[in-house]
Protein backbone atom coordinates (compact mmCIF):
# COMPACT_ATOMS: atom_id res chain seq x y z
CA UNK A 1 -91.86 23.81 -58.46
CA UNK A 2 -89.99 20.76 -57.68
CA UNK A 3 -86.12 20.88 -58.10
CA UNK A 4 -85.61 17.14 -58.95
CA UNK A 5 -83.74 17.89 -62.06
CA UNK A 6 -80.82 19.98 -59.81
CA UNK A 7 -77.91 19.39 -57.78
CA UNK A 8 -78.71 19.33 -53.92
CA UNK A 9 -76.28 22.89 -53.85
CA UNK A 10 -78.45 24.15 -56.79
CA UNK A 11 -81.75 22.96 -55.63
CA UNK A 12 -80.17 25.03 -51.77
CA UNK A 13 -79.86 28.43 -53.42
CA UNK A 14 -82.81 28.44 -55.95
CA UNK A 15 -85.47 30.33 -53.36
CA UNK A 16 -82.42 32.87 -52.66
CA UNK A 17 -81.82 33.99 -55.99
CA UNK A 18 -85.24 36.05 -56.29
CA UNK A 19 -83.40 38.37 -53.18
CA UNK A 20 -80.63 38.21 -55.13
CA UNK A 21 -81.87 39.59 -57.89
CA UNK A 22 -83.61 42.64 -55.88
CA UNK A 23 -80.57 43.63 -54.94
CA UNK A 24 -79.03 43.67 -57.62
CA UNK A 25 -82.35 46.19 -59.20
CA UNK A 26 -81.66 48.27 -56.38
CA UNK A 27 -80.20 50.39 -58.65
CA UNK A 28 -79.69 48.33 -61.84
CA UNK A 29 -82.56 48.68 -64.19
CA UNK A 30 -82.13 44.87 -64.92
CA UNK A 31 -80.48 42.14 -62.90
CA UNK A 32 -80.67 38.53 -63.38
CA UNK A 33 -78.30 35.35 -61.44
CA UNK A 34 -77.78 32.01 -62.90
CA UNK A 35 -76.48 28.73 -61.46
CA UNK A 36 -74.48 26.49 -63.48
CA UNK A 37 -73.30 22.73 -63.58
CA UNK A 38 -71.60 21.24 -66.39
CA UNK A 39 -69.81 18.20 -66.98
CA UNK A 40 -68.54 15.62 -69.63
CA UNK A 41 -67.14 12.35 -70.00
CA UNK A 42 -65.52 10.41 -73.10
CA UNK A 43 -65.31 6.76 -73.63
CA UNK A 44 -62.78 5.59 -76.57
CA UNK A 45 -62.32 1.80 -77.98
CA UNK A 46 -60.07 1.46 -81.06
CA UNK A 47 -57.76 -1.31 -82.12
CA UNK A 48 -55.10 -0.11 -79.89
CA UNK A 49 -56.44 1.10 -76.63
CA UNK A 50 -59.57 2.35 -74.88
CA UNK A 51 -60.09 5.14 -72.60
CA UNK A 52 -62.24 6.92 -70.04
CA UNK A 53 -61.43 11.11 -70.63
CA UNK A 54 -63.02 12.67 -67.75
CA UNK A 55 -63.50 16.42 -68.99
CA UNK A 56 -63.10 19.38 -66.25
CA UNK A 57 -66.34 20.23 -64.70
CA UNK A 58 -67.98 23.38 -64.17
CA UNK A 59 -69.62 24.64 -61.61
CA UNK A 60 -70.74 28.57 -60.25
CA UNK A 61 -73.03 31.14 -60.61
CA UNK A 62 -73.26 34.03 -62.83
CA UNK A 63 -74.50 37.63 -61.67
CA UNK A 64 -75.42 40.25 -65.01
CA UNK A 65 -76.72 43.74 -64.46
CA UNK A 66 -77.12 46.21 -67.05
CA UNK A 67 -75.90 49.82 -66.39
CA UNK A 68 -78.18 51.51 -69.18
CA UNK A 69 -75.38 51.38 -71.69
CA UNK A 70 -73.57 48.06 -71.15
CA UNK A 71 -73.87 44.55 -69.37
CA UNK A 72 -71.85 43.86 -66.25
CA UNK A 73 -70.98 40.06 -65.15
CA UNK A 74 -69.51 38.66 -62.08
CA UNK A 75 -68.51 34.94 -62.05
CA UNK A 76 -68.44 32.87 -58.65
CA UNK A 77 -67.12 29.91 -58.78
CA UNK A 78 -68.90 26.96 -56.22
CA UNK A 79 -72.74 27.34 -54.88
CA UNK A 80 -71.97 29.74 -51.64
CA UNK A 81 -74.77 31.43 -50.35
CA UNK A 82 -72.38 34.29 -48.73
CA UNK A 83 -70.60 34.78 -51.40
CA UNK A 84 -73.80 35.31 -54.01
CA UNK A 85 -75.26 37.77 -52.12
CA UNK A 86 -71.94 39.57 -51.06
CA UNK A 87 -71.08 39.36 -55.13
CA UNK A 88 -74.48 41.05 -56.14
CA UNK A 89 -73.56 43.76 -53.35
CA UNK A 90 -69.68 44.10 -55.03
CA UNK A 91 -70.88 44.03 -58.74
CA UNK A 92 -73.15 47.14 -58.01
CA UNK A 93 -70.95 49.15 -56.07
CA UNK A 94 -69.85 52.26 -57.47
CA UNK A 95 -70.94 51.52 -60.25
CA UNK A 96 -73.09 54.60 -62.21
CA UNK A 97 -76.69 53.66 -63.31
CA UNK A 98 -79.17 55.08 -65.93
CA UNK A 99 -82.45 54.50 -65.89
CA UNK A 100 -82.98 55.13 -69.37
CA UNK A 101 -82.04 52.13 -70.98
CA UNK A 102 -84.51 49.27 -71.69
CA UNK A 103 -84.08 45.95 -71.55
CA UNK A 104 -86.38 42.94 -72.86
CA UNK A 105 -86.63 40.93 -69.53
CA UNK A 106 -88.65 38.28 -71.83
CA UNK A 107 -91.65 35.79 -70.58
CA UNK A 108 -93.12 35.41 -66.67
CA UNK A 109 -92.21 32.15 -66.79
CA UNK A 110 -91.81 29.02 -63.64
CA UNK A 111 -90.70 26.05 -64.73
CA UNK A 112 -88.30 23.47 -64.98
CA UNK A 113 -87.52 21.62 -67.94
CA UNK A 114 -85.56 18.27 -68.46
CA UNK A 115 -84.40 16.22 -71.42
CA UNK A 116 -86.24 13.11 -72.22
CA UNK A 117 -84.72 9.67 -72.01
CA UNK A 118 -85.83 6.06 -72.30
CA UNK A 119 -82.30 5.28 -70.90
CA UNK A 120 -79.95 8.06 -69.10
CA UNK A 121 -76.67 7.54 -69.45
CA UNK A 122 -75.74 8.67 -65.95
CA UNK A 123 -77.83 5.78 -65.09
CA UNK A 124 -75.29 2.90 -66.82
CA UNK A 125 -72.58 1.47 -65.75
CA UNK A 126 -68.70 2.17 -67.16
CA UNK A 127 -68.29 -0.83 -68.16
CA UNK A 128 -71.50 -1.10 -69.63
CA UNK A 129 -70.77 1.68 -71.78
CA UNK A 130 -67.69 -0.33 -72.82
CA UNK A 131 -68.90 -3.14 -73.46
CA UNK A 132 -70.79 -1.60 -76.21
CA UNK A 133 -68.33 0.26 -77.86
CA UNK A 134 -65.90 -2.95 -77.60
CA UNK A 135 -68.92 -4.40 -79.34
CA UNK A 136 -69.54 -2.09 -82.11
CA UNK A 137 -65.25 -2.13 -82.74
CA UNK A 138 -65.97 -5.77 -83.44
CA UNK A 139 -68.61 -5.34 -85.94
CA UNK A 140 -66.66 -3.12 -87.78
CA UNK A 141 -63.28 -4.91 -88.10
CA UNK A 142 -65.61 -8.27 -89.27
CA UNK A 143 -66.90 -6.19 -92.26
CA UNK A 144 -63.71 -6.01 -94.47
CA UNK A 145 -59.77 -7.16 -93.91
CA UNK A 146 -58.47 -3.84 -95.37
CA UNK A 147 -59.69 -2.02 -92.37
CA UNK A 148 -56.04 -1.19 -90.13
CA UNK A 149 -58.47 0.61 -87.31
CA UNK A 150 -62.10 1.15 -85.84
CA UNK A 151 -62.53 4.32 -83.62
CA UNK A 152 -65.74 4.67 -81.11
CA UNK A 153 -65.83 7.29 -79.67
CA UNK A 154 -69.11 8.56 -76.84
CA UNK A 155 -69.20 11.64 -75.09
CA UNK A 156 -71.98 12.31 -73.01
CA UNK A 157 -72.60 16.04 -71.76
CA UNK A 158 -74.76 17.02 -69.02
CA UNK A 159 -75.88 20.49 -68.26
CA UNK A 160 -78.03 22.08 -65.55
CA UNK A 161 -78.88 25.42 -65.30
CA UNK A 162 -81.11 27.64 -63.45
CA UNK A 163 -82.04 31.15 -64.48
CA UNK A 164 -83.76 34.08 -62.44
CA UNK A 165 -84.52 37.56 -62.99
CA UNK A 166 -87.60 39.46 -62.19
CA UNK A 167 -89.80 37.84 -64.98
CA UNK A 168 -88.74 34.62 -64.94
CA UNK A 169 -87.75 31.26 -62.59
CA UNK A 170 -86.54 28.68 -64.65
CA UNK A 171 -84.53 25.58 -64.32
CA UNK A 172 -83.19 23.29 -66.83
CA UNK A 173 -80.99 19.61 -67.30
CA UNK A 174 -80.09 18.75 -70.62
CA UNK A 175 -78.17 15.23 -71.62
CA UNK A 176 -76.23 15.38 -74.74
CA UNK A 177 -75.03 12.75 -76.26
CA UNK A 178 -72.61 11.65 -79.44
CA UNK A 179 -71.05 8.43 -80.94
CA UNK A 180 -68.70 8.81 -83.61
CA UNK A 181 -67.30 6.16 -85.65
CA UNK A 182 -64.39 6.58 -88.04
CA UNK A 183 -62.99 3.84 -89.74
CA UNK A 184 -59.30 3.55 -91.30
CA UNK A 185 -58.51 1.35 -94.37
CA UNK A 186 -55.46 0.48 -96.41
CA UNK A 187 -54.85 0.00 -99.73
CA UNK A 188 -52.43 0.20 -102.93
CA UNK A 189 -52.44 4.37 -102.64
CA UNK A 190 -52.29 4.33 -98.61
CA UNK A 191 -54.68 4.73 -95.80
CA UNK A 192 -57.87 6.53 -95.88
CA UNK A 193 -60.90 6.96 -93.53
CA UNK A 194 -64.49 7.72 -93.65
CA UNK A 195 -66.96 8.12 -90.51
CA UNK A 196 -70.71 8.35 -89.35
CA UNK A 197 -72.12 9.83 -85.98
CA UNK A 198 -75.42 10.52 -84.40
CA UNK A 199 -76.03 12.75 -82.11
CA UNK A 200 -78.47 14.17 -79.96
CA UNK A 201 -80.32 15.85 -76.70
CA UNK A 202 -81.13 12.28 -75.61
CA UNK A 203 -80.47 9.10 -73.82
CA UNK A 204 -78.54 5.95 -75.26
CA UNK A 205 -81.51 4.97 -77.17
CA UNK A 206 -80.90 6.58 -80.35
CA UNK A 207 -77.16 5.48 -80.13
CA UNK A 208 -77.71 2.01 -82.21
CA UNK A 209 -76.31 1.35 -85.72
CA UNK A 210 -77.53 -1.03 -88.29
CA UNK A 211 -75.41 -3.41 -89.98
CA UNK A 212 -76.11 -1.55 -92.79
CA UNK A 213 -75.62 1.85 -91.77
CA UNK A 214 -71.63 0.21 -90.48
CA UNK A 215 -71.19 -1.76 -94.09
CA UNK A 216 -71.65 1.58 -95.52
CA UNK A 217 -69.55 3.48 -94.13
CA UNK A 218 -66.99 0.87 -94.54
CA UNK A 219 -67.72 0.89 -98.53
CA UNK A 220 -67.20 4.35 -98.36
CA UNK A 221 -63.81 4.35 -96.65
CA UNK A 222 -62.80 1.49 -99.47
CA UNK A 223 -64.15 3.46 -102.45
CA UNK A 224 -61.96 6.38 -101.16
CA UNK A 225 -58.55 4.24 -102.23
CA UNK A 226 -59.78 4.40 -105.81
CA UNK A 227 -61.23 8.21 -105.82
CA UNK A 228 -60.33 10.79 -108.65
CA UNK A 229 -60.25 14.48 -108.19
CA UNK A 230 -62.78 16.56 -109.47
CA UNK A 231 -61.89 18.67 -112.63
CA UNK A 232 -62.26 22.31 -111.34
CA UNK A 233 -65.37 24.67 -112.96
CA UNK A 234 -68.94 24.82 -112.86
CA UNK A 235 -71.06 21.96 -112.08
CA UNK A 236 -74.21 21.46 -111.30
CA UNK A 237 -74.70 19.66 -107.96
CA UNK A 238 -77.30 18.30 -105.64
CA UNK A 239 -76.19 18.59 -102.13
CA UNK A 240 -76.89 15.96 -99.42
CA UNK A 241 -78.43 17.39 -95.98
CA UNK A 242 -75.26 17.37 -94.21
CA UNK A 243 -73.89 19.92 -96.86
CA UNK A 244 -76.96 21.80 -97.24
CA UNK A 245 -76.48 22.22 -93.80
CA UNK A 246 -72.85 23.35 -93.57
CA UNK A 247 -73.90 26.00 -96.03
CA UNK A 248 -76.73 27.20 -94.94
CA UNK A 249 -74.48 27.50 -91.25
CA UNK A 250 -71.62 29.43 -92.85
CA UNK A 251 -73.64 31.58 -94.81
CA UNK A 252 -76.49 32.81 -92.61
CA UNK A 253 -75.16 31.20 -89.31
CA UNK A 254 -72.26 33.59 -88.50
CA UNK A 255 -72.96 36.25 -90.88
CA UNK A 256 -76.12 36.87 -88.90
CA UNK A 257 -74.92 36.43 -85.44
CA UNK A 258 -75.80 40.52 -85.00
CA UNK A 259 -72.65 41.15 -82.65
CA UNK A 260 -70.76 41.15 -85.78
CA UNK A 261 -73.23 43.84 -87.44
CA UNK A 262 -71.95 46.26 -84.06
CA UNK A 263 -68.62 45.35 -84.97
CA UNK A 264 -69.02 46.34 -88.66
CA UNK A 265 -68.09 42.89 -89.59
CA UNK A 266 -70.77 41.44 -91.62
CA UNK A 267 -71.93 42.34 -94.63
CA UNK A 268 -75.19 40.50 -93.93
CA UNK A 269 -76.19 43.80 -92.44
CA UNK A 270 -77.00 45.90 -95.35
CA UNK A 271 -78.84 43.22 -96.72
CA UNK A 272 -81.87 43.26 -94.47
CA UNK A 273 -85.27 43.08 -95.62
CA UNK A 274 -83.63 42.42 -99.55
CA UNK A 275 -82.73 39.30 -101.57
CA UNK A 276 -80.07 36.78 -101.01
CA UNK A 277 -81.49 33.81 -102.83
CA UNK A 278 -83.81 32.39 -104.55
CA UNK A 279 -87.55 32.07 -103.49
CA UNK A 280 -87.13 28.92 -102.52
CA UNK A 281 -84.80 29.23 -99.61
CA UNK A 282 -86.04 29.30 -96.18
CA UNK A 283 -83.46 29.16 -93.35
CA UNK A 284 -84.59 28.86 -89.54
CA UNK A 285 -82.36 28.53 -86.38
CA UNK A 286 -84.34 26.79 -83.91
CA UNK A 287 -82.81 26.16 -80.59
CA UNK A 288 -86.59 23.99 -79.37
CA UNK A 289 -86.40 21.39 -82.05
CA UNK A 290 -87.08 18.52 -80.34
CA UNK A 291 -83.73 15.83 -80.02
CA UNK A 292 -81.25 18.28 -81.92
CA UNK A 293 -78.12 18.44 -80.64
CA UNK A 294 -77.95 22.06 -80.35
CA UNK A 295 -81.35 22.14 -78.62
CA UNK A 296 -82.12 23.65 -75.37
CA UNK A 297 -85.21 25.28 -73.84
CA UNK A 298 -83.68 28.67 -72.79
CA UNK A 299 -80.76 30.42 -73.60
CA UNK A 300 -77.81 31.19 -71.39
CA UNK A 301 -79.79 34.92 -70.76
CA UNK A 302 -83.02 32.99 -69.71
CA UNK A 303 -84.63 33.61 -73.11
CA UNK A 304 -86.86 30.68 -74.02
CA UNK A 305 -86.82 28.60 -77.23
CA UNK A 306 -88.30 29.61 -80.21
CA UNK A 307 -87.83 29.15 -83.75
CA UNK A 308 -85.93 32.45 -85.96
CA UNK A 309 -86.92 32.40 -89.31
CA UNK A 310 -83.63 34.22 -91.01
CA UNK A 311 -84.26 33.99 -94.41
CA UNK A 312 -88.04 33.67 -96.33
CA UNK A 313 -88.91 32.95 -99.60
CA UNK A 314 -85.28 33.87 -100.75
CA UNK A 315 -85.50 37.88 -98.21
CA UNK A 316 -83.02 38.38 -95.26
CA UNK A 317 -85.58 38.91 -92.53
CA UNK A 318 -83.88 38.75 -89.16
CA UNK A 319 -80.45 37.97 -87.73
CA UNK A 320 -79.35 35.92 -84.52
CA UNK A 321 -79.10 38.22 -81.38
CA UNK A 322 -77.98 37.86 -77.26
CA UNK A 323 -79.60 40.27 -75.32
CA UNK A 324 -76.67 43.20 -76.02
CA UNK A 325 -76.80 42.89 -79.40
CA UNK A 326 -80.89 43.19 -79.46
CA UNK A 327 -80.76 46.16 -76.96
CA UNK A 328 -77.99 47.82 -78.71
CA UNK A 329 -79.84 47.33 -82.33
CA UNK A 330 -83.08 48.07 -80.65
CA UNK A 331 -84.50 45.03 -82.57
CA UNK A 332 -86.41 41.60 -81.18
CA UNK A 333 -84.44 38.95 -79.23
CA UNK A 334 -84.01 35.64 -80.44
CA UNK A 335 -83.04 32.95 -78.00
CA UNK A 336 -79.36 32.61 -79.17
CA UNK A 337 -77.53 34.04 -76.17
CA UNK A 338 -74.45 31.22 -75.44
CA UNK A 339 -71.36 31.03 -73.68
CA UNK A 340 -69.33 28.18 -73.42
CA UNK A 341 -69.28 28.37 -70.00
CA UNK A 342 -69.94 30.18 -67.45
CA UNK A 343 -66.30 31.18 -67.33
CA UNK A 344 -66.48 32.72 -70.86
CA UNK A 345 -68.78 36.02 -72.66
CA UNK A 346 -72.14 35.78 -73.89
CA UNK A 347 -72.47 36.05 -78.08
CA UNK A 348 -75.07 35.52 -80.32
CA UNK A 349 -74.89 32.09 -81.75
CA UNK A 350 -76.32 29.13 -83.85
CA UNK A 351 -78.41 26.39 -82.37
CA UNK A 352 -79.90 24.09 -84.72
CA UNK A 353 -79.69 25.92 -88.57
CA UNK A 354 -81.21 24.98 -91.24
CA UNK A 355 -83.31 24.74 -94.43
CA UNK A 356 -86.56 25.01 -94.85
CA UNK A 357 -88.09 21.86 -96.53
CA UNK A 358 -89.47 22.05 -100.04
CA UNK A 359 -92.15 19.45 -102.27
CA UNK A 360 -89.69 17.61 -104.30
CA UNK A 361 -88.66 14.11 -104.00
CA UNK A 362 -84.89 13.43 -104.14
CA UNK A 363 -85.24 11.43 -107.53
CA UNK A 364 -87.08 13.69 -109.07
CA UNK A 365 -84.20 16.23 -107.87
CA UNK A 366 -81.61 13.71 -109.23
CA UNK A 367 -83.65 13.66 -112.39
CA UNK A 368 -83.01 17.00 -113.44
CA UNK A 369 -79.30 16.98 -113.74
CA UNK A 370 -78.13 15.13 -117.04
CA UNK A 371 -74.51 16.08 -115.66
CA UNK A 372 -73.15 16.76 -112.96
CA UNK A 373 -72.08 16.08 -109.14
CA UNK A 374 -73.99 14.42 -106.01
CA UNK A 375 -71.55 15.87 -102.70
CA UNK A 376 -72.45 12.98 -100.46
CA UNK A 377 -70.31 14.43 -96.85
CA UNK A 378 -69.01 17.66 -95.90
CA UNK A 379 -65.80 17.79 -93.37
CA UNK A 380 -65.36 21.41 -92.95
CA UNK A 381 -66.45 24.74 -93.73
CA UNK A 382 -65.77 28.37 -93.43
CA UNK A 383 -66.99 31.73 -94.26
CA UNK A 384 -65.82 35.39 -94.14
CA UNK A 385 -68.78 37.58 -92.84
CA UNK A 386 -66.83 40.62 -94.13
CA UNK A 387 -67.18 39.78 -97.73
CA UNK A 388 -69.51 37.02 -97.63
CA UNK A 389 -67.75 34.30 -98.95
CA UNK A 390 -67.90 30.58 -98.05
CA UNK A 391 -65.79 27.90 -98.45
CA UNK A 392 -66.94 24.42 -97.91
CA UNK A 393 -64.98 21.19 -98.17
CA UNK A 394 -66.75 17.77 -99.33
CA UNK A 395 -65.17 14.48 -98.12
CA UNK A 396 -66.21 13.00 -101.31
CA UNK A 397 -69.06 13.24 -103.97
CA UNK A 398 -70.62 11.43 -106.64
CA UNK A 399 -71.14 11.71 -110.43
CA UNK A 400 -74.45 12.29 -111.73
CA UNK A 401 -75.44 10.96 -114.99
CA UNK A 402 -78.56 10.92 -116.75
CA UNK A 403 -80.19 11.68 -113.61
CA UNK A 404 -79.42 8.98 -111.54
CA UNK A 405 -75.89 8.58 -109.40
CA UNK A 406 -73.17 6.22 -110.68
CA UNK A 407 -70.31 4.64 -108.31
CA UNK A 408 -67.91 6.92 -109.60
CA UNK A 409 -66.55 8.88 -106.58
CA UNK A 410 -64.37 11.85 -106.11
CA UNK A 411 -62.59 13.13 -103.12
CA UNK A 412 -61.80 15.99 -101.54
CA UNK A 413 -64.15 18.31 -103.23
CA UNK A 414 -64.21 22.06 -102.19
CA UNK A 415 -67.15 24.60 -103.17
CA UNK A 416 -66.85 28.12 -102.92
CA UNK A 417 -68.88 31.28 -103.93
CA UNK A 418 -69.78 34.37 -102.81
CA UNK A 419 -73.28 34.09 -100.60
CA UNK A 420 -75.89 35.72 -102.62
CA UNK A 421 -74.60 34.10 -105.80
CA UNK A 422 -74.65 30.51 -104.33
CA UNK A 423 -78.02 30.53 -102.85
CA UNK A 424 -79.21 32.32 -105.73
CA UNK A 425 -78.76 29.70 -107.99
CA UNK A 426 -80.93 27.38 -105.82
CA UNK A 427 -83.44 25.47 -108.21
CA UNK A 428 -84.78 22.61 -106.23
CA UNK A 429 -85.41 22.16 -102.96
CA UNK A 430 -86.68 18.01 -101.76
CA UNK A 431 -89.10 16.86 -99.54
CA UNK A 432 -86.73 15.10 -97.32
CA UNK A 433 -85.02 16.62 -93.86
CA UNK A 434 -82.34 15.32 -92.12
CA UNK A 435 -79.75 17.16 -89.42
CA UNK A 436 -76.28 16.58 -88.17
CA UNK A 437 -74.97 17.27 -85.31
CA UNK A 438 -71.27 18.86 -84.33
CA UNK A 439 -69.23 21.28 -82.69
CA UNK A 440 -68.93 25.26 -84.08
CA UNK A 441 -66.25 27.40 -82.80
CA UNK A 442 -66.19 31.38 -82.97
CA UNK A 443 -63.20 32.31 -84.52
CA UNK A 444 -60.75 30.05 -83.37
CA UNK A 445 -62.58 29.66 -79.77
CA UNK A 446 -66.04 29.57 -77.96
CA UNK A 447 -67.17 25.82 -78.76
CA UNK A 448 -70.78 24.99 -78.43
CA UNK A 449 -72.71 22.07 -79.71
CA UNK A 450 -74.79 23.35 -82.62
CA UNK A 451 -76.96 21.12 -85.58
CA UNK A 452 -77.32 21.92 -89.07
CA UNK A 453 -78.68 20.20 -92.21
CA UNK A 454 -81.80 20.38 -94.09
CA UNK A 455 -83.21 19.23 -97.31
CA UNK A 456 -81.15 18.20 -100.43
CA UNK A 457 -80.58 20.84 -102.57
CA UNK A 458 -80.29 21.72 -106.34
CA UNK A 459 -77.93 24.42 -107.52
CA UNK A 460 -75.08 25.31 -109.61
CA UNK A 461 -71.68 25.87 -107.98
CA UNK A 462 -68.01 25.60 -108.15
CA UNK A 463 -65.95 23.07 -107.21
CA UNK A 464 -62.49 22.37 -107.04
């Protein structure tokens, strides 16, 4: 294997770690050691200012054993060679083993992975990078008078990670990438904002904006000056992909992440193998779709990418699991093993989450409601795994009359409902697919880049 994807430390230590490892199975019944580099810089141009954020980088190695009951982790910080093979030596020490616990030590895999790119970022200059947000800033402030500011904001994210235990060798360097735009207006009733991103594992190329996509987003932030609120009660709405998504992630994202079923958190668990929505959801997290923003091509525990299929055909199949949670539960891994970094735990989380796609087009969807409410942009969302309820928050929506959408906008909107109930009343599922990309905390901690979006949906829910 060729290590051109590492640092020249990482790259040093790879043909150690497999001695590593032994001794650490000495007398674990599973070891594993993985290297880790991580680091991220920011580039902001607004009206007022610009800066260059450099983020604090990580860099170290992590050493996991299991004891037959429980994982044990030692963090080192730097690439030392001493100081690996002394901390495999420490974390085993007096330390009492059974050799009665199993552990799913996954593919024999070697190979190295890396993110494609038509144009790396780490390969353009600062001021290149500038230049183009000082660029788009202009484009933005042309489009209307009323706008007071026009934020660009880049953050680029590079990861490289190898991972070794007794199965597999593996090495991988991911680029992520993210441009956000929000733009600020002013009017009569005060100032307002609206934004667009994209997002993605992948070079600069997929970072350009059409003057169309920028007018529109504009538009939007106007029409928000003149936005009514919604009348609370029951509606029935179509949901744009980005809400889809933010519903599908609070509602069988977390609730499945299976370290809350061994805390007794989630009442997800009881609902295994029974209904929880209508036959026409499908939900998947898949950490290997190619691009997404929460993509990767093995977990933090060296479990490659696969797709989960949570939910089919409206049935609760499956949740999310790291590799204590599936030994623990005694059910199959999925590759959702993430930490932060390598200074913080393991859990079970989301990748990319989503929808499954269904056979009818968006008018047609549109077409069915003679009343009701088109929620163009979620902003937030949250959920309570305990009881299963979800909250999510709509920038702004649309009327829908007669089956097609009028110009009529309203803002905030908020949707709640209790899980079961809300993707029960799923009637129409389009042919279209679209994901966003974003950050998802656990609790109030544990950030990761994760995707989620889908179809458009049809249902009936309340808003407020």
């Amino acid at each position: 294997m060729k290590d051109i994807n590492l640092t020249p430390e990482m790259a040093k230590l790879r043909p150690l770690l497999g001695e590593v490892v032994s001794t650490l199975e000495s007398k674990a019944p599973y070891g594993a050691v993985s290297l880790s580099s991580r680091e991220t810089r920011t580039f902001l141009v607004d009206n007022s200012q610009e800066q260059v954020i450099e983020g604090d980088p990580t860099a170290g190695g992590i050493l996991t054993v299991f004891d037959g009951h429980t994982l044990r982790e030692k963090v080192l910080s730097g690439f030392d060679k001493s100081a690996l093979q002394q901390g495999a030596k420490d974390l085993i020490k007096d330390v009492s083993f059974s050799k009665n616990g199993k552990i799913d030590t996954g593919s024999d895999l070697k190979v190295d992975y890396k993110t494609g790119m038509e144009q790396d970022p780490t390969q353009v200059p600062t001021n290149e990078k500038l230049d183009y947000l000082r660029e788009m800033n202009r484009r933005l402030n042309s489009i209307d008078s009323r706008i007071v500011n026009a934020r660009v904001r880049y953050t680029e994210m590079r990861e490289k990670t190898i991972f070794r235990n007794r199965s597999a060798d593996m090495s991988q360097d991911i680029q992520r990438i993210r441009l956000v735009i929000i733009v600020t207006v002013k009017g009569k009733k005060g100032v307002v904002f609206d934004w667009v991103s994209k997002e993605g594992t992948a070079g600069m190329e997929i970072l350009s904006f059409t003057d169309q996509e920028l007018e529109t987003v504009v538009k939007n932030a106007i029409k928000l000056l003149e936005a009514d609120r919604i009348e609370p009660g029951e509606y029935n709405v179509v949901s744009a992909p980005g809400v889809s998504g933010v519903i599908c992630h609070e509602s069988f994202g977390h609730g499945v992440e299976t370290d809350m079923f061994l805390k007794e958190r989630a009442k997800a668990a009881i609902y295994l193998d029974r209904r929880v929505g209508s036959e026409l959801v499908n939900i998947y997290d898949d950490p290997s779709y190619p691009g997404a923003y929460g993509s990767y091509y093995f977990d933090d525990e060296g479990y490659p990418a696969t797709s989960t299929q949570i939910v089919k055909d409206g049935i609760f199949i499956r949740g999310l699991t790291d590799l204590y949670s599936a030994t623990v539960l005694d059910i199959p891994r999925s590759p959702n093993g993430r930490r932060q970094d390598l200074t913080r735990k393991v859990y079970p989380r989301m990748t990319n989450t989503y929808f499954g796609v269904g056979e009818t087009p968006l008018d047609e969807l549109l077409g069915r409601v003679d009343q009701g409410i088109f929620l163009s942009k979620v902003s937030s969302g949250m959920e309570d795994p305990k009881g299963w309820g979800i909250q999510v928050t709509c920038h702004y929506g649309f009327e829908i009359k007669n089956g097609k959408l009028t110009e009529k906008m309203y803002a905030p909107i908020g949707l709640t409902g209790y899980v079961p109930d809300v993707l029960g009343s799923i009637s129409g599922v389009s042919s279209d697919f679209h994901l966003h990309g974003g950050t998802c905390g656990k609790g109030t901690k544990e950030y990761l880049p994760v995707t989620d979006g889908g179809p458009h949906l049809l249902m009936k829910a309340r808003l407020g």
